[in-house]
PDB file of N, CA and C in Angstrom:
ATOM      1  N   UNK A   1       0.819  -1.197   0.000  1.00  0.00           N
ATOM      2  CA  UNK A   1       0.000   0.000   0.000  1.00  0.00           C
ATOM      3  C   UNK A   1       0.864   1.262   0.000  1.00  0.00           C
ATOM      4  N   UNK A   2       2.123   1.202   0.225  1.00  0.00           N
ATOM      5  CA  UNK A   2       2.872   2.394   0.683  1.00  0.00           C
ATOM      6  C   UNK A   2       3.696   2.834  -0.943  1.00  0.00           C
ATOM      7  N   UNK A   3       3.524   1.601  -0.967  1.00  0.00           N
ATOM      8  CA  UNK A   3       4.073   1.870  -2.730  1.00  0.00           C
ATOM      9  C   UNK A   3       3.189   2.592  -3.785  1.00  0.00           C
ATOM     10  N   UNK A   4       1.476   1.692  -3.182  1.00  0.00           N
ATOM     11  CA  UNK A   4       1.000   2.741  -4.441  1.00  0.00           C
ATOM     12  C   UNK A   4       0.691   4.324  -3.399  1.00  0.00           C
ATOM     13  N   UNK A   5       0.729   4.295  -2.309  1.00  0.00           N
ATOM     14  CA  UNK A   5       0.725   6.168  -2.279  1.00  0.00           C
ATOM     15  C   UNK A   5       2.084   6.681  -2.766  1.00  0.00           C
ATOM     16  N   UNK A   6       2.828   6.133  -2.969  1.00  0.00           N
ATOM     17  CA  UNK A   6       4.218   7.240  -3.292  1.00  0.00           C
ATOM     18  C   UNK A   6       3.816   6.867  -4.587  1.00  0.00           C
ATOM     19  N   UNK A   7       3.380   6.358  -5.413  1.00  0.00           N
ATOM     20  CA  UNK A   7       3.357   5.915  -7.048  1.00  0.00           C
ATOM     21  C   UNK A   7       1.908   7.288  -7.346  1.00  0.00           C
ATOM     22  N   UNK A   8       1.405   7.150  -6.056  1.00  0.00           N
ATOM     23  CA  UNK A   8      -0.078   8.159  -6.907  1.00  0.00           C
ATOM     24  C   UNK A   8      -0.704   8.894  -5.116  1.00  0.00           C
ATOM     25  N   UNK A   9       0.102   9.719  -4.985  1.00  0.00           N
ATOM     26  CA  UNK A   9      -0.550  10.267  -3.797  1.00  0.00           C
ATOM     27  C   UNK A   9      -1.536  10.757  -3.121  1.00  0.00           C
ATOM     28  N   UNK A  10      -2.377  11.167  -4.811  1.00  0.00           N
ATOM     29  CA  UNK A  10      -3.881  11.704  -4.534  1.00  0.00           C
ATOM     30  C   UNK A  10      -4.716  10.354  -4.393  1.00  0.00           C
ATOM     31  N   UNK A  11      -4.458   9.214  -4.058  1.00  0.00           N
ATOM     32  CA  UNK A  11      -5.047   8.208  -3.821  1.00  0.00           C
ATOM     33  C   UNK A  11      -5.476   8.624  -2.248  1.00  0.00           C
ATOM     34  N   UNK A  12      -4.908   9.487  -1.220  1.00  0.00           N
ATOM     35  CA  UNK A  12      -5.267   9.739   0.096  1.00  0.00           C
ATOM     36  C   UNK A  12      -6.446  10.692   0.231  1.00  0.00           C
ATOM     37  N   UNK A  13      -6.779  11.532  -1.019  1.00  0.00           N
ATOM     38  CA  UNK A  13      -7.884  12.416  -1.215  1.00  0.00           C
ATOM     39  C   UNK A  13      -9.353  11.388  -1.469  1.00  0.00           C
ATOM     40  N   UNK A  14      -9.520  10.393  -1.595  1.00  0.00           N
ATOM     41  CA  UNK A  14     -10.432   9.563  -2.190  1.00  0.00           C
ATOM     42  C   UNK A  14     -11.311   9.281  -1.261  1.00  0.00           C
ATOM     43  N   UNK A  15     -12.529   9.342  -1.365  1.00  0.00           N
ATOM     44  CA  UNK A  15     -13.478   8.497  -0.724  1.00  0.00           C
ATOM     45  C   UNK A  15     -13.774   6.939  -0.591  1.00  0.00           C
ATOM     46  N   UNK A  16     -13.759   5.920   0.511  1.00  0.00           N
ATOM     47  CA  UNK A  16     -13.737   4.670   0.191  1.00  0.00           C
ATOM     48  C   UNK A  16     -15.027   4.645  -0.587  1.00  0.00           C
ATOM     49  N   UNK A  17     -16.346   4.576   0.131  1.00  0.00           N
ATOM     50  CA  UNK A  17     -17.675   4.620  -0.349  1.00  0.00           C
ATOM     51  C   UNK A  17     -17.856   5.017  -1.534  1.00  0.00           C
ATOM     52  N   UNK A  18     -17.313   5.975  -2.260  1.00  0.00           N
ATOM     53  CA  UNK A  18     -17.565   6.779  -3.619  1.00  0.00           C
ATOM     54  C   UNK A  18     -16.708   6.502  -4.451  1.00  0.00           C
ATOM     55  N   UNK A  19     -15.534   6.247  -4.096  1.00  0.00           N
ATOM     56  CA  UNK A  19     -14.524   5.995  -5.581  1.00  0.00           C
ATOM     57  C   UNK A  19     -13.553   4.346  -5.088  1.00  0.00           C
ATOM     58  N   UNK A  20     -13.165   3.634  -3.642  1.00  0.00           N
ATOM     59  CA  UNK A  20     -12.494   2.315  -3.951  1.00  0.00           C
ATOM     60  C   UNK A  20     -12.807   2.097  -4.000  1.00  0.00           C
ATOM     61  N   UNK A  21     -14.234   1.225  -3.277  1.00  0.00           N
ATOM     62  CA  UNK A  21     -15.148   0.487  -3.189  1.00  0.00           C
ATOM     63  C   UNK A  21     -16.068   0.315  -4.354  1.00  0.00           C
ATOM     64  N   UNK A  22     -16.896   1.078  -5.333  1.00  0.00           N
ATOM     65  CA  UNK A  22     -16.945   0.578  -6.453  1.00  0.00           C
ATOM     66  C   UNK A  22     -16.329   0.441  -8.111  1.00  0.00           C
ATOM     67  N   UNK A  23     -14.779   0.722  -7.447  1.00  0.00           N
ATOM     68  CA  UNK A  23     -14.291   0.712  -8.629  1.00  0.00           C
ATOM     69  C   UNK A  23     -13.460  -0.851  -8.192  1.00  0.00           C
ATOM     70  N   UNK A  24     -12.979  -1.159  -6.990  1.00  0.00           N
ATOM     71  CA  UNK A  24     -12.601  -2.735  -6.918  1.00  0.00           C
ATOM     72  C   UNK A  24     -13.490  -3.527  -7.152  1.00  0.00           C
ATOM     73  N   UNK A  25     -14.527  -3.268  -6.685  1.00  0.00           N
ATOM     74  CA  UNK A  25     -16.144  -4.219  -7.606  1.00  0.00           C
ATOM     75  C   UNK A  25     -16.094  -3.996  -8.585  1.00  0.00           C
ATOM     76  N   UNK A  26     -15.720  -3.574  -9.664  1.00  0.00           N
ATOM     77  CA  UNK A  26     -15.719  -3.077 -10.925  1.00  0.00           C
ATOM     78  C   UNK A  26     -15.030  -3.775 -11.497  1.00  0.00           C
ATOM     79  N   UNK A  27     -14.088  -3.785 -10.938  1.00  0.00           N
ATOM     80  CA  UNK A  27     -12.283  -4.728 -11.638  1.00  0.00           C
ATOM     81  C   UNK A  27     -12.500  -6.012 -11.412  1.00  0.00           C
ATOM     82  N   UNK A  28     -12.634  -6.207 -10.196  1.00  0.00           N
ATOM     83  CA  UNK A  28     -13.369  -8.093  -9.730  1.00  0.00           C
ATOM     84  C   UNK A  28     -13.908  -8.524 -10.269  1.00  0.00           C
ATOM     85  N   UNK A  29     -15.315  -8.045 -10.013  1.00  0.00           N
ATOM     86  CA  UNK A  29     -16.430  -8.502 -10.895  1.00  0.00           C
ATOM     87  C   UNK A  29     -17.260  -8.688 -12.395  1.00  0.00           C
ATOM     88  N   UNK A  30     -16.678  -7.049 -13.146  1.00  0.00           N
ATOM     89  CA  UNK A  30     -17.068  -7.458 -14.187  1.00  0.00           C
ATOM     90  C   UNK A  30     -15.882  -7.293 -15.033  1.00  0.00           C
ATOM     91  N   UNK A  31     -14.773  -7.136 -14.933  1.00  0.00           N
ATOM     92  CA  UNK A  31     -13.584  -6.889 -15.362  1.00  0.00           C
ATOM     93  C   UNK A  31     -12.746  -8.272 -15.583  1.00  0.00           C
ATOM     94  N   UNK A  32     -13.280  -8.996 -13.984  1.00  0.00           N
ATOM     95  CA  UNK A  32     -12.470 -10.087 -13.736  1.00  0.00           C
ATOM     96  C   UNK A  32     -10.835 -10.367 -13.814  1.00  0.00           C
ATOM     97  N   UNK A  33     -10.808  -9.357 -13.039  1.00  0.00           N
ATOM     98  CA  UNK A  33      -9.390  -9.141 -13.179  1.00  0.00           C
ATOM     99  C   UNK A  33      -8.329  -8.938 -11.587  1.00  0.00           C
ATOM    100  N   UNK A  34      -7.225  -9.344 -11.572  1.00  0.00           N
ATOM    101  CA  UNK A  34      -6.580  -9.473 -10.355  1.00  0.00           C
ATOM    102  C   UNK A  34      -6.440  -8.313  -9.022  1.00  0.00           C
ATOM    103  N   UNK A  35      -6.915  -8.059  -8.005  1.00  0.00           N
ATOM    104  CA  UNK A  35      -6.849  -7.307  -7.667  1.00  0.00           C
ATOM    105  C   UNK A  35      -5.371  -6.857  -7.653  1.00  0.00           C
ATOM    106  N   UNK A  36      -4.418  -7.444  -7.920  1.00  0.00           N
ATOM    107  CA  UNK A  36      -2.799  -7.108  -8.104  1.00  0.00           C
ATOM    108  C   UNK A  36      -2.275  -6.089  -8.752  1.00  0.00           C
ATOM    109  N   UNK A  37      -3.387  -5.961  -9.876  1.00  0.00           N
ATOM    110  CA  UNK A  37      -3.361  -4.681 -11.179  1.00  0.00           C
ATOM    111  C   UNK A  37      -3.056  -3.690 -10.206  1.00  0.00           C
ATOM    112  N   UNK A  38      -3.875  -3.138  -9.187  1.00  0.00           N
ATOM    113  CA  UNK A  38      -3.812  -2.155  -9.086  1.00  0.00           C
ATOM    114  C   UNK A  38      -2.563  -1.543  -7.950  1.00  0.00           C
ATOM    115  N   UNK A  39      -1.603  -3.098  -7.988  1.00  0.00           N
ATOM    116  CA  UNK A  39      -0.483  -2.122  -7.090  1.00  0.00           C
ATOM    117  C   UNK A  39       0.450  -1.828  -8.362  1.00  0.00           C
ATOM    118  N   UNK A  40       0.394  -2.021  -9.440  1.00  0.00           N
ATOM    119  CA  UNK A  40       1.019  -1.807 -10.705  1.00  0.00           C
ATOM    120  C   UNK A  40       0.743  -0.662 -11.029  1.00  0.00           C
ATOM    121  N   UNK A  41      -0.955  -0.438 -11.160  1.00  0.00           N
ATOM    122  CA  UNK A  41      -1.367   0.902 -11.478  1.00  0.00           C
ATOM    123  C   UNK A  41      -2.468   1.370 -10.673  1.00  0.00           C
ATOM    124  N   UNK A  42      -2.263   2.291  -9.509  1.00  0.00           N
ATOM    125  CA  UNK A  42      -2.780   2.851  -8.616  1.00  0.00           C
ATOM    126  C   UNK A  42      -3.642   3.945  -8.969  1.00  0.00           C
ATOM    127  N   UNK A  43      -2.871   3.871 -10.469  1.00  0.00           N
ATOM    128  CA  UNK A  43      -3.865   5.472 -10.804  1.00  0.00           C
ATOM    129  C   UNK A  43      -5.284   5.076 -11.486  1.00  0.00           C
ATOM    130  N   UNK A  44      -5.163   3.964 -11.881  1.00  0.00           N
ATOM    131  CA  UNK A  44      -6.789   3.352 -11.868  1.00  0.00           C
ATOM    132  C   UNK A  44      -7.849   4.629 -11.298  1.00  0.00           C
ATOM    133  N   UNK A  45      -7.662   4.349  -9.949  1.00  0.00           N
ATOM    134  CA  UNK A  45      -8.542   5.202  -9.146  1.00  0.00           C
ATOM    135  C   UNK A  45      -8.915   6.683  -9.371  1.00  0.00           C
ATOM    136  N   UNK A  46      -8.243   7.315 -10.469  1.00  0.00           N
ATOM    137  CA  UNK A  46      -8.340   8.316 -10.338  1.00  0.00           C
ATOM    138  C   UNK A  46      -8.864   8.978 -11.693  1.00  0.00           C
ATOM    139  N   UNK A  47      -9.338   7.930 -12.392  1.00  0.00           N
ATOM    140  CA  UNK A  47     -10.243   7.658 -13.838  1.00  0.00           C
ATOM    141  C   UNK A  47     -11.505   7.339 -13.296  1.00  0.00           C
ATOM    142  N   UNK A  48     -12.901   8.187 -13.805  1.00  0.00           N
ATOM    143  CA  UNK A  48     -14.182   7.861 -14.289  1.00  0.00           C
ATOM    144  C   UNK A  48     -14.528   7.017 -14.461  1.00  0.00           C
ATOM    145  N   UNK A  49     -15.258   6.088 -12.796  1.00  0.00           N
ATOM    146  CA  UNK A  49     -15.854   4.952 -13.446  1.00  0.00           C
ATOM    147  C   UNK A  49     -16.823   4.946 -14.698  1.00  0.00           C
ATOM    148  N   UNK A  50     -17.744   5.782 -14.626  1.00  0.00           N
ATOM    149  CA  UNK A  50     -18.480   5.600 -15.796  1.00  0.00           C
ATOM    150  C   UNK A  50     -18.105   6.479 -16.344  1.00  0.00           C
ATOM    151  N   UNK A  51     -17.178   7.378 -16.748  1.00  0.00           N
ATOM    152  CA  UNK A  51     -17.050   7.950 -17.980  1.00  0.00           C
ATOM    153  C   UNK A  51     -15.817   7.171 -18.622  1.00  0.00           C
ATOM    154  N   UNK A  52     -14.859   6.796 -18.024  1.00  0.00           N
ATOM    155  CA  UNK A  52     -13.746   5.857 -19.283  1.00  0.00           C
ATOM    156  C   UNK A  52     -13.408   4.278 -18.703  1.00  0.00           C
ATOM    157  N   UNK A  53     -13.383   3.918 -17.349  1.00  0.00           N
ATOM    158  CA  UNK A  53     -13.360   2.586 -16.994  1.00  0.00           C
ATOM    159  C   UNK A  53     -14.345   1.840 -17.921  1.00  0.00           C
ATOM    160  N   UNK A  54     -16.019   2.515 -17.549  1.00  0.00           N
ATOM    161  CA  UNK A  54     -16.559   1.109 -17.904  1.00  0.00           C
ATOM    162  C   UNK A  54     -16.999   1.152 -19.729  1.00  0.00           C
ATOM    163  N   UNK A  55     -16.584   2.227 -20.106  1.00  0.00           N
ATOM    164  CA  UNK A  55     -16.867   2.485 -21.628  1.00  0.00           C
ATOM    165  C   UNK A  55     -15.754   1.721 -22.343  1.00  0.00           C
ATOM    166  N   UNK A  56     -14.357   2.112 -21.855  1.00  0.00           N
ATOM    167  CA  UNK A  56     -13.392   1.338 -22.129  1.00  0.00           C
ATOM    168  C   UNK A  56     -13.354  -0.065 -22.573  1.00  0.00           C
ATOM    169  N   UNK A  57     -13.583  -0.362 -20.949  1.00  0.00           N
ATOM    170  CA  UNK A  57     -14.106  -2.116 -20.688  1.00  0.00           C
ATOM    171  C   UNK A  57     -14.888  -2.249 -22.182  1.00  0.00           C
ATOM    172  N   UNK A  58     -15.976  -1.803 -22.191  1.00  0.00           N
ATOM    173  CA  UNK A  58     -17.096  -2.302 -23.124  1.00  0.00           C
ATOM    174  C   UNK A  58     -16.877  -2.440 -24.142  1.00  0.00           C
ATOM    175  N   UNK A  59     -15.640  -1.611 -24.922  1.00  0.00           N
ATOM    176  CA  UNK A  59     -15.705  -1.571 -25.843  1.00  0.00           C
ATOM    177  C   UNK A  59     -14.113  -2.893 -26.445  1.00  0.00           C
ATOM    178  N   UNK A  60     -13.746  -2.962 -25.712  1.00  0.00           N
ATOM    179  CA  UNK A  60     -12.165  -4.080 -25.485  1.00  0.00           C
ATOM    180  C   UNK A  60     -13.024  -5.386 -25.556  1.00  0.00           C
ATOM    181  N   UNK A  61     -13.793  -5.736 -24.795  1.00  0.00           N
ATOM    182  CA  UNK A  61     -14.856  -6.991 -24.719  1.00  0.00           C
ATOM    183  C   UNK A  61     -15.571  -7.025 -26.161  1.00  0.00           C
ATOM    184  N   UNK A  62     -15.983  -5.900 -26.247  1.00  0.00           N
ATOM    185  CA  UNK A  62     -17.207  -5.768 -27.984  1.00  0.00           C
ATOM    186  C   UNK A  62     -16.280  -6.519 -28.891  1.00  0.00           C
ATOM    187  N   UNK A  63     -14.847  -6.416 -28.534  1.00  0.00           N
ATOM    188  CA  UNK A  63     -13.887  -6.258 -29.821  1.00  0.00           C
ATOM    189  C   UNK A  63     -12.770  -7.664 -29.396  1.00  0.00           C
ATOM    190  N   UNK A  64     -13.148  -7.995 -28.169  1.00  0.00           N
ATOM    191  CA  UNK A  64     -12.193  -9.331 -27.788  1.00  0.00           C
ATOM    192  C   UNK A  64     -11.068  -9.222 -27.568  1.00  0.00           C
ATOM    193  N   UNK A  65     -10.709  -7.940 -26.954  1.00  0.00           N
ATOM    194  CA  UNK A  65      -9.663  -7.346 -26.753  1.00  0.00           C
ATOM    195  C   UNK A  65      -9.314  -7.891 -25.160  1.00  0.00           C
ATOM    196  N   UNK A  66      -7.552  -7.367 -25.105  1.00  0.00           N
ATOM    197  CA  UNK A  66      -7.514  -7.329 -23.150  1.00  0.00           C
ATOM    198  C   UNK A  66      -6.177  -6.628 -23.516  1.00  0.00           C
ATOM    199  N   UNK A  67      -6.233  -5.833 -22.540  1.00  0.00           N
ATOM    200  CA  UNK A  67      -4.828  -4.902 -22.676  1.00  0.00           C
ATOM    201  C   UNK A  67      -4.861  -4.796 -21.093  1.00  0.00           C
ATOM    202  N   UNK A  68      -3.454  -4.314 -20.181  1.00  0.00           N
ATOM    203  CA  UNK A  68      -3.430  -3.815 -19.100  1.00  0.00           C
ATOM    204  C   UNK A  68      -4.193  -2.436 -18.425  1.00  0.00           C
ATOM    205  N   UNK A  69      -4.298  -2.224 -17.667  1.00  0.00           N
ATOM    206  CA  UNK A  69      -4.983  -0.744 -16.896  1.00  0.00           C
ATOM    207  C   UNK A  69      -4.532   0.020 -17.503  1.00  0.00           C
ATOM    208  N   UNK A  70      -3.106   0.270 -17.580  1.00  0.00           N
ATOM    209  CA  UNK A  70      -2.392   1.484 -17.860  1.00  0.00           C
ATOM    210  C   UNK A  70      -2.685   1.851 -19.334  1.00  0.00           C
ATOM    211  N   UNK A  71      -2.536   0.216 -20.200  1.00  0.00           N
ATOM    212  CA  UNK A  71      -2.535   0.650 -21.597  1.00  0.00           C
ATOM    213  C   UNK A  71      -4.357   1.468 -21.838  1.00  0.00           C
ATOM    214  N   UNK A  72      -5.167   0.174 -21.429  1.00  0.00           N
ATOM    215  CA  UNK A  72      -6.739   0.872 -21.458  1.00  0.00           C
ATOM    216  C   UNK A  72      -7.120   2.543 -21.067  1.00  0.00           C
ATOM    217  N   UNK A  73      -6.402   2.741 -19.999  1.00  0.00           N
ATOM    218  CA  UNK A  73      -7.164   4.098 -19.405  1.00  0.00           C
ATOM    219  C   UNK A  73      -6.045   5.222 -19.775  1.00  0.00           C
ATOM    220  N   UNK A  74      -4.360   5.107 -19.777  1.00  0.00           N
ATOM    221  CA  UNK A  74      -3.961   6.013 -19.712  1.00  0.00           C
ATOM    222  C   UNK A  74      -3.548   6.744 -21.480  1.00  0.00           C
ATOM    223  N   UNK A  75      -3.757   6.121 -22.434  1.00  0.00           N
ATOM    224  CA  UNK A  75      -4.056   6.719 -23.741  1.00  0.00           C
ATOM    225  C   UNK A  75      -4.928   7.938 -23.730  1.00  0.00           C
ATOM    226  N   UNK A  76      -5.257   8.645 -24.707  1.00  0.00           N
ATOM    227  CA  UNK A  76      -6.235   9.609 -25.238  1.00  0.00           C
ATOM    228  C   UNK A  76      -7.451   8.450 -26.217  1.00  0.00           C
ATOM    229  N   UNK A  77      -8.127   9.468 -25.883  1.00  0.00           N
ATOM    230  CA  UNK A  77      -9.439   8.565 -26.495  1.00  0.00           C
ATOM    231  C   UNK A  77      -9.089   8.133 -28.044  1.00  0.00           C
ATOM    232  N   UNK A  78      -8.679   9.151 -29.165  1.00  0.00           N
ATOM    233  CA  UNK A  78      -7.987   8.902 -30.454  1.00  0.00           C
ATOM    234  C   UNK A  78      -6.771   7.917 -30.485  1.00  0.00           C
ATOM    235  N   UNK A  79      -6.348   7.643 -29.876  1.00  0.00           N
ATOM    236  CA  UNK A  79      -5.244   6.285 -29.766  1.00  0.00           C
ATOM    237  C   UNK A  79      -5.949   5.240 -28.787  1.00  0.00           C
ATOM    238  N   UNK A  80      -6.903   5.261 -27.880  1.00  0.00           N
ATOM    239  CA  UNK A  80      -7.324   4.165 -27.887  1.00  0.00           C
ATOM    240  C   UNK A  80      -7.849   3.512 -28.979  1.00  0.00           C
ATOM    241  N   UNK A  81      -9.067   4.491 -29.667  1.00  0.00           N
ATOM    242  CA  UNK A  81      -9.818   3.833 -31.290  1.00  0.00           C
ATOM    243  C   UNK A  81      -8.770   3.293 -31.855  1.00  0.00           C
ATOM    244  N   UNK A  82      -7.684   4.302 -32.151  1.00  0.00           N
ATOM    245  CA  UNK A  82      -6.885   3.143 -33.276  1.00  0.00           C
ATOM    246  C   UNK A  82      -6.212   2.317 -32.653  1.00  0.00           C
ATOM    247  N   UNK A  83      -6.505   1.904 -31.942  1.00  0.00           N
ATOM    248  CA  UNK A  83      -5.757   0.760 -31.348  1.00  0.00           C
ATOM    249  C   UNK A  83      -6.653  -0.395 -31.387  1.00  0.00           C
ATOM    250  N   UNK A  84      -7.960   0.458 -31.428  1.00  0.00           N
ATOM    251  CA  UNK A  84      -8.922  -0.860 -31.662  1.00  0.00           C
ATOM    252  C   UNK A  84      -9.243  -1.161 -33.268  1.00  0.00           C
ATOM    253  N   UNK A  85      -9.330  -0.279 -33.834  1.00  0.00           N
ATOM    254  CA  UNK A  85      -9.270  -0.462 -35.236  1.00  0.00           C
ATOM    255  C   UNK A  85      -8.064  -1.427 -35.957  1.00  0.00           C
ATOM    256  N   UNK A  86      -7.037  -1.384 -35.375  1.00  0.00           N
ATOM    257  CA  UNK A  86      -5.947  -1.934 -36.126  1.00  0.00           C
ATOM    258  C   UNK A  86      -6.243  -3.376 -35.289  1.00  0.00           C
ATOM    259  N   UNK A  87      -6.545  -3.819 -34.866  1.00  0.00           N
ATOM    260  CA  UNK A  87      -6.604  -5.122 -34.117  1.00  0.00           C
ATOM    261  C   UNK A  87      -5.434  -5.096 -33.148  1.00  0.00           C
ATOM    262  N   UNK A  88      -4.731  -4.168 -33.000  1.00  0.00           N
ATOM    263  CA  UNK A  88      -3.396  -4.393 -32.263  1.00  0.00           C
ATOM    264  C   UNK A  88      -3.317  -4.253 -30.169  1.00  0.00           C
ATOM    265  N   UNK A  89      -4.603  -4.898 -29.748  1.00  0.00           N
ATOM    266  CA  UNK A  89      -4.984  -4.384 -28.367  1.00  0.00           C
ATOM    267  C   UNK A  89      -3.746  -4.228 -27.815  1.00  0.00           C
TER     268      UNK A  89
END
């Protein structure tokens, strides 16, 4: 835990109720994915569940895609598309 506050410090500004708590349900459950990701990438937390987590998600699944956290969320929206366009997740 000490790693991801020095990796992303505004992780101490966060609400559990409002932003960990349903964004680790998010990753678990419909993501299905390790909770481990997120000592890799802490900054998860600090992305829009519903404006780019779960649109993201939706659209990587539409397309049979799987890329890491970092690659999914930390792009611009124009290099995510072509990333989905080219088949190259």
């Amino acid at each position: 835990m000490v790693c991801m506050i020095l990796r992303s410090p505004g992780l101490l500004t966060f609400s559990i109720e409002k932003n960990f708590k349903p964004k680790v349900e998010y990753l678990l459950k419909e993501m299905d994915r390790d909770i481990g990701e997120l000592k890799k990438f802490p900054q998860y937390f600090s992305f829009r569940l519903k404006g780019k987590i779960k649109s993201r998600h939706r659209l990587l699944v539409e397309h049979g895609f799987t890329m890491s956290l970092s690659k999914m969320l930390k792009v611009r929206d124009r290099d995510f598309n072509a990333k989905l366009k080219c088949n190259c997740g």
